[in-house]
N, C-alpha and C. Protein backbone atom coordinates (compact mmCIF):
# COMPACT_ATOMS: atom_id res chain seq x y z
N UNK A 1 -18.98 35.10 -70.63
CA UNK A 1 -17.97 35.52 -69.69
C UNK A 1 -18.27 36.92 -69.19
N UNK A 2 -17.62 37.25 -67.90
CA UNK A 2 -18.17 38.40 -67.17
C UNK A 2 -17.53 39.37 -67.70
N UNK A 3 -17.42 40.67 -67.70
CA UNK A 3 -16.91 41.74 -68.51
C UNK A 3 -16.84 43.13 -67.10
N UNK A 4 -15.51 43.81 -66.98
CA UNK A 4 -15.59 43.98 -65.86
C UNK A 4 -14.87 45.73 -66.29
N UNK A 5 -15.27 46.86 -65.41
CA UNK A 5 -14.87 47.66 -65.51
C UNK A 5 -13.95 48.18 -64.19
N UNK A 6 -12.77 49.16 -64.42
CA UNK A 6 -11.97 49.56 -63.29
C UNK A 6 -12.78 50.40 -62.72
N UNK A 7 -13.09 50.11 -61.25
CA UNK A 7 -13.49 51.51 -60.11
C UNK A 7 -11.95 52.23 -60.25
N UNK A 8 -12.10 53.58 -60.83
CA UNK A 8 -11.38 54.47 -60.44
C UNK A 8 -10.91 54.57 -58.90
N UNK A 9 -9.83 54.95 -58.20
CA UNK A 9 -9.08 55.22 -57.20
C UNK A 9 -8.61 53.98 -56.17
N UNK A 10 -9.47 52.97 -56.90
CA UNK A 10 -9.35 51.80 -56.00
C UNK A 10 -9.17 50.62 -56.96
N UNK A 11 -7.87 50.02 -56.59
CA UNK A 11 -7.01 49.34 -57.40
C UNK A 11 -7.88 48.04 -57.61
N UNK A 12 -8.38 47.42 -56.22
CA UNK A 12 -8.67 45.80 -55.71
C UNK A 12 -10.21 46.24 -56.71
N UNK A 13 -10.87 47.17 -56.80
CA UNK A 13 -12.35 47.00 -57.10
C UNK A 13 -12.82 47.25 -58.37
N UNK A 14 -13.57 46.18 -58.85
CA UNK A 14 -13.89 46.51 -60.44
C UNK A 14 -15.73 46.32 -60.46
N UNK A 15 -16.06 47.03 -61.62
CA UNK A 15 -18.13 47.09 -61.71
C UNK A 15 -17.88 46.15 -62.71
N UNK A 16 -18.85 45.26 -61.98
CA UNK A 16 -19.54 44.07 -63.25
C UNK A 16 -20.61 44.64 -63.96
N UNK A 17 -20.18 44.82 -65.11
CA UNK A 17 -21.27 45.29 -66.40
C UNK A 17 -22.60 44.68 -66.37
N UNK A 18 -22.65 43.41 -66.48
CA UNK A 18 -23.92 42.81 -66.51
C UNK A 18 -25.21 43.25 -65.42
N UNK A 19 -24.53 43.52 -64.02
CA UNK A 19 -25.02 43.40 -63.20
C UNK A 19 -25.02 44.51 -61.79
N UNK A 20 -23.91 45.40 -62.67
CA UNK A 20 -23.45 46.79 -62.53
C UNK A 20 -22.94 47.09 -60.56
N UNK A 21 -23.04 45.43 -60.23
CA UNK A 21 -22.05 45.31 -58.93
C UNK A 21 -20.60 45.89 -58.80
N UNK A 22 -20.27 46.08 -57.54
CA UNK A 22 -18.84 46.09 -57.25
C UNK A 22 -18.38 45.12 -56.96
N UNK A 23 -17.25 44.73 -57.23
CA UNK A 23 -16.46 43.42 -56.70
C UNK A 23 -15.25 43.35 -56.24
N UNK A 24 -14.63 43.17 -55.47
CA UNK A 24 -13.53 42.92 -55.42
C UNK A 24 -12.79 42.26 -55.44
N UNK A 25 -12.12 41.95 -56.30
CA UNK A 25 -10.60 41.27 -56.35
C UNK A 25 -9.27 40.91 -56.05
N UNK A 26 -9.71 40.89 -54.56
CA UNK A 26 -8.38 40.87 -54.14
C UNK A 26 -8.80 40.25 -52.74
N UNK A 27 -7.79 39.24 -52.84
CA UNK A 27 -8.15 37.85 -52.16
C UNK A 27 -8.23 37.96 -50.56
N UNK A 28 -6.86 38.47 -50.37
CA UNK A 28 -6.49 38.86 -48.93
C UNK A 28 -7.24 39.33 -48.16
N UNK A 29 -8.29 40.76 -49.17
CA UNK A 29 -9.44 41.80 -48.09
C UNK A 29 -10.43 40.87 -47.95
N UNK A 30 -10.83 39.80 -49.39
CA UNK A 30 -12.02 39.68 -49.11
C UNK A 30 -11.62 38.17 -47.65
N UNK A 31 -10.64 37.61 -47.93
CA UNK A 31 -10.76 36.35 -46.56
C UNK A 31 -10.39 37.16 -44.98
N UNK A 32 -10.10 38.73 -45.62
CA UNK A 32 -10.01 39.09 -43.86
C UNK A 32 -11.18 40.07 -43.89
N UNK A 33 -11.99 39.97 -44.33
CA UNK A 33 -13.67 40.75 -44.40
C UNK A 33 -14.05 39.14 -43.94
N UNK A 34 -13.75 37.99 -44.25
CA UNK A 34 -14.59 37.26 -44.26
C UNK A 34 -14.48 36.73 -42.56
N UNK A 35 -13.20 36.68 -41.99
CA UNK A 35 -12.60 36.60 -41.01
C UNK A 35 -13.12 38.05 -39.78
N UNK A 36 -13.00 38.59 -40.04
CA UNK A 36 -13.87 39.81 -39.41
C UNK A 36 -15.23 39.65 -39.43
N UNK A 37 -16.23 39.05 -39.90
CA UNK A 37 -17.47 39.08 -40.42
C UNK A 37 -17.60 37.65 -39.41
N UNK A 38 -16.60 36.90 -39.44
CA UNK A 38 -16.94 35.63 -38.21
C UNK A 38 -16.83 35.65 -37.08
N UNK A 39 -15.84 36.81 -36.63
CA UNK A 39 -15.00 37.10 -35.36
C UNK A 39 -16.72 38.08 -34.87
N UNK A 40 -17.62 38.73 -35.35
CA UNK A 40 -18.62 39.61 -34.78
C UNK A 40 -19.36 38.50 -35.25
N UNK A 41 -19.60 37.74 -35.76
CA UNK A 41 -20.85 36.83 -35.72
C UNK A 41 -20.57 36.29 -34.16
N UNK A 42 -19.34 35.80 -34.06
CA UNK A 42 -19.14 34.79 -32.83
C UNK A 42 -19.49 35.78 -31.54
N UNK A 43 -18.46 37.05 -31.66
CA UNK A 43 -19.08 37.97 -30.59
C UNK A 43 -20.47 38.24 -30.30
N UNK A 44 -21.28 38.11 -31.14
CA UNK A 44 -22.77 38.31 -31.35
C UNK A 44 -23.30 37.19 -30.43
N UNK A 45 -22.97 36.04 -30.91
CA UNK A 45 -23.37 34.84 -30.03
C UNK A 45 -22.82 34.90 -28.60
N UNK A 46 -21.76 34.97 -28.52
CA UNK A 46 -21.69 34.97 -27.12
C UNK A 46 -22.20 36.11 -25.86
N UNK A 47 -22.12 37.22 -26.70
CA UNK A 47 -23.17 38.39 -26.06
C UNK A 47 -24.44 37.99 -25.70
N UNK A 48 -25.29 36.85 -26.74
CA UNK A 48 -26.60 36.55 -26.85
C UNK A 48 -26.95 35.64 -25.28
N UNK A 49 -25.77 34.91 -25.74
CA UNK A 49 -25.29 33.94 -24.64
C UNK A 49 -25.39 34.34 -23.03
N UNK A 50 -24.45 35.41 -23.07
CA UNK A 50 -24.38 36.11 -21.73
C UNK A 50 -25.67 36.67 -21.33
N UNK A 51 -26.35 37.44 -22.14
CA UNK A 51 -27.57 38.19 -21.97
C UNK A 51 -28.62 36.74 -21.42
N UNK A 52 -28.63 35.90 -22.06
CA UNK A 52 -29.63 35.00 -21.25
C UNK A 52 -28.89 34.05 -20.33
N UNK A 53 -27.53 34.24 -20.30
CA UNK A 53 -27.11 33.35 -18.72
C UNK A 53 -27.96 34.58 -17.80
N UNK A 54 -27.54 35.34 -18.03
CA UNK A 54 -27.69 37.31 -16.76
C UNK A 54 -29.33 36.42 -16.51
N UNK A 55 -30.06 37.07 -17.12
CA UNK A 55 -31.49 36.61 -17.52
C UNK A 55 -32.22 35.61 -16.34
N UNK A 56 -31.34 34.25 -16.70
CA UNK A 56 -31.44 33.15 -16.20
C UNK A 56 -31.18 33.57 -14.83
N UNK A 57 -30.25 34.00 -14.36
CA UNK A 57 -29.86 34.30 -12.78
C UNK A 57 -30.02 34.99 -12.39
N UNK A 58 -30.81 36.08 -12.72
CA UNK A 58 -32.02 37.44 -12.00
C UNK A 58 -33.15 36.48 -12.20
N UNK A 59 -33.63 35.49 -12.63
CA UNK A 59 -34.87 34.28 -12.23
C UNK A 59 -34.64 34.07 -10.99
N UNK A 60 -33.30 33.01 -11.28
CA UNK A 60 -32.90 32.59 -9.66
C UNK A 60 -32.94 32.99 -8.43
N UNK A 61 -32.74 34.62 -8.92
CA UNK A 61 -32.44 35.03 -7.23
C UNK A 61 -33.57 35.41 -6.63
N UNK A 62 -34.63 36.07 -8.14
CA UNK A 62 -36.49 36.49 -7.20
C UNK A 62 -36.62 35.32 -6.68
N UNK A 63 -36.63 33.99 -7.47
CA UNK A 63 -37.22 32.81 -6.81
C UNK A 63 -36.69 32.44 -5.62
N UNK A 64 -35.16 32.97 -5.19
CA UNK A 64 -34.29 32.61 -4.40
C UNK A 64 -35.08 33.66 -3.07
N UNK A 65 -35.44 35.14 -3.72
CA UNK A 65 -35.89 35.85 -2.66
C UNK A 65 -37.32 35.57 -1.88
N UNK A 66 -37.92 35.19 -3.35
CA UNK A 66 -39.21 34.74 -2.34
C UNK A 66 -39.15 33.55 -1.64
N UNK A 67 -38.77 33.00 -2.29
CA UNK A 67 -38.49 31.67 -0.53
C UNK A 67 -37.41 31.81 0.07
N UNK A 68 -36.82 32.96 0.68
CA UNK A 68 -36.41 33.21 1.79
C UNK A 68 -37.64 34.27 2.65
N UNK A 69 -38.03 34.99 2.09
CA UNK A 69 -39.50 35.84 2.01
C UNK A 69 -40.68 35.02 2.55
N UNK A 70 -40.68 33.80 2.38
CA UNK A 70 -41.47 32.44 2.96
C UNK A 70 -40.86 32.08 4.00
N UNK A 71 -39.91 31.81 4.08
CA UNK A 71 -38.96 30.84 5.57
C UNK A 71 -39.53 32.00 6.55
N UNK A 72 -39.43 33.40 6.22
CA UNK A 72 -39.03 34.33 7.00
C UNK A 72 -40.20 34.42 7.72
N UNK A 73 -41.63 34.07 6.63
CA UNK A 73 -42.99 34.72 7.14
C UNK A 73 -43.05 33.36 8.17
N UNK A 74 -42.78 32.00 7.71
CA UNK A 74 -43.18 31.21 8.41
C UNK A 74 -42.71 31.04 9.76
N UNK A 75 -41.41 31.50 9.93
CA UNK A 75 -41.09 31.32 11.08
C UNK A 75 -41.30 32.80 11.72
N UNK A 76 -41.61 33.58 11.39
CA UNK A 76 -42.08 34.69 12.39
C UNK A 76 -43.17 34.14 13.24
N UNK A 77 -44.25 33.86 12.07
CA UNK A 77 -45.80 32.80 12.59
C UNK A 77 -45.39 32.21 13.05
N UNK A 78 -44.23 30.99 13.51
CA UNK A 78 -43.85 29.79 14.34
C UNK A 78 -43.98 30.59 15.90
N UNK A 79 -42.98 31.41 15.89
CA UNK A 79 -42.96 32.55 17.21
C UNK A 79 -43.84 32.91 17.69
N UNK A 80 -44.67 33.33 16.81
CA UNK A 80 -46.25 33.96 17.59
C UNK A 80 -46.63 32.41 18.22
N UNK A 81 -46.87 31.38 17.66
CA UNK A 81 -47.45 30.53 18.38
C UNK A 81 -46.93 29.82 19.42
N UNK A 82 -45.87 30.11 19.44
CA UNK A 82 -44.90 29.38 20.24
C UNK A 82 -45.07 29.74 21.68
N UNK A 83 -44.89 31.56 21.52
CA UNK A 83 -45.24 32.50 22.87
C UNK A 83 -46.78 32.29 23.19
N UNK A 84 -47.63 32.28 22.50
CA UNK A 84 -48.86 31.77 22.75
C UNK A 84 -48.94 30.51 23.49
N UNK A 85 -48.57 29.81 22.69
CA UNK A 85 -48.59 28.41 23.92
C UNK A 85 -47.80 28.19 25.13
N UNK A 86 -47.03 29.05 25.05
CA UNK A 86 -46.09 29.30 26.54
C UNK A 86 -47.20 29.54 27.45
N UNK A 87 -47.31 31.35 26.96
CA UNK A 87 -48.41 31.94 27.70
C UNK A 87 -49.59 31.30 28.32
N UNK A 88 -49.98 30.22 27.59
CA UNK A 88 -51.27 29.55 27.89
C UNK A 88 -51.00 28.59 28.60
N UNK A 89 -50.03 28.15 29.01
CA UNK A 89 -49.69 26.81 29.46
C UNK A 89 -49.12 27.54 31.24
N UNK A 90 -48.60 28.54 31.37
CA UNK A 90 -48.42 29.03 32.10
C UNK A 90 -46.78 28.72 32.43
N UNK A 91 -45.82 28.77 30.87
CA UNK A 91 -44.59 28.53 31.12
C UNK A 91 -43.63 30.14 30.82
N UNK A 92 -42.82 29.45 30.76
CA UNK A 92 -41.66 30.78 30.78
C UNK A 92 -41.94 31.36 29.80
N UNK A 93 -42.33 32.85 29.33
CA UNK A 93 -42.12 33.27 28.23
C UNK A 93 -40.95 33.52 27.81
């Protein structure tokens, strides 16, 4: 059996002899340590979460920019040829 000594000033906490741990005894701190300890795990995850939605949709939008960056080049080039073949044809510019 475990054999347990009083931490001075602190009622809930006693040193296990064997193993010269602190422990505490007292039910309430440790299920709302344990409850606190889930509430920042979960925050943790969903931070993780957010950080690679963000992530994910600064992808989107370079990819989004360079093919508008494409439409843009291509149809500038459409124009040049367009007035070119006007010109050559001897139509309205």
């Amino acid at each position: 059996m475990k054999q347990y000594i009083k931490v001075e000033a602190q009622d809930s906490l006693v040193r296990d002899i064997s193993s010269n741990a602190i422990v505490n005894n007292n039910k309430s701190e440790y299920e709302n340590f344990l409850r606190i300890s889930e509430q920042k795990y979960r925050e943790k995850k969903e931070f993780e979460k957010l950080k690679t939605d963000v992530n994910s949709m600064k992808n989107d939008l370079d990819e989004i920019k360079s093919m508008l960056k494409s439409i843009v080049r291509d149809w500038i080039i459409n124009i040049g040829k367009t007035k070119n073949t006007c010109s050559n044809n001897g139509s309205i510019r």
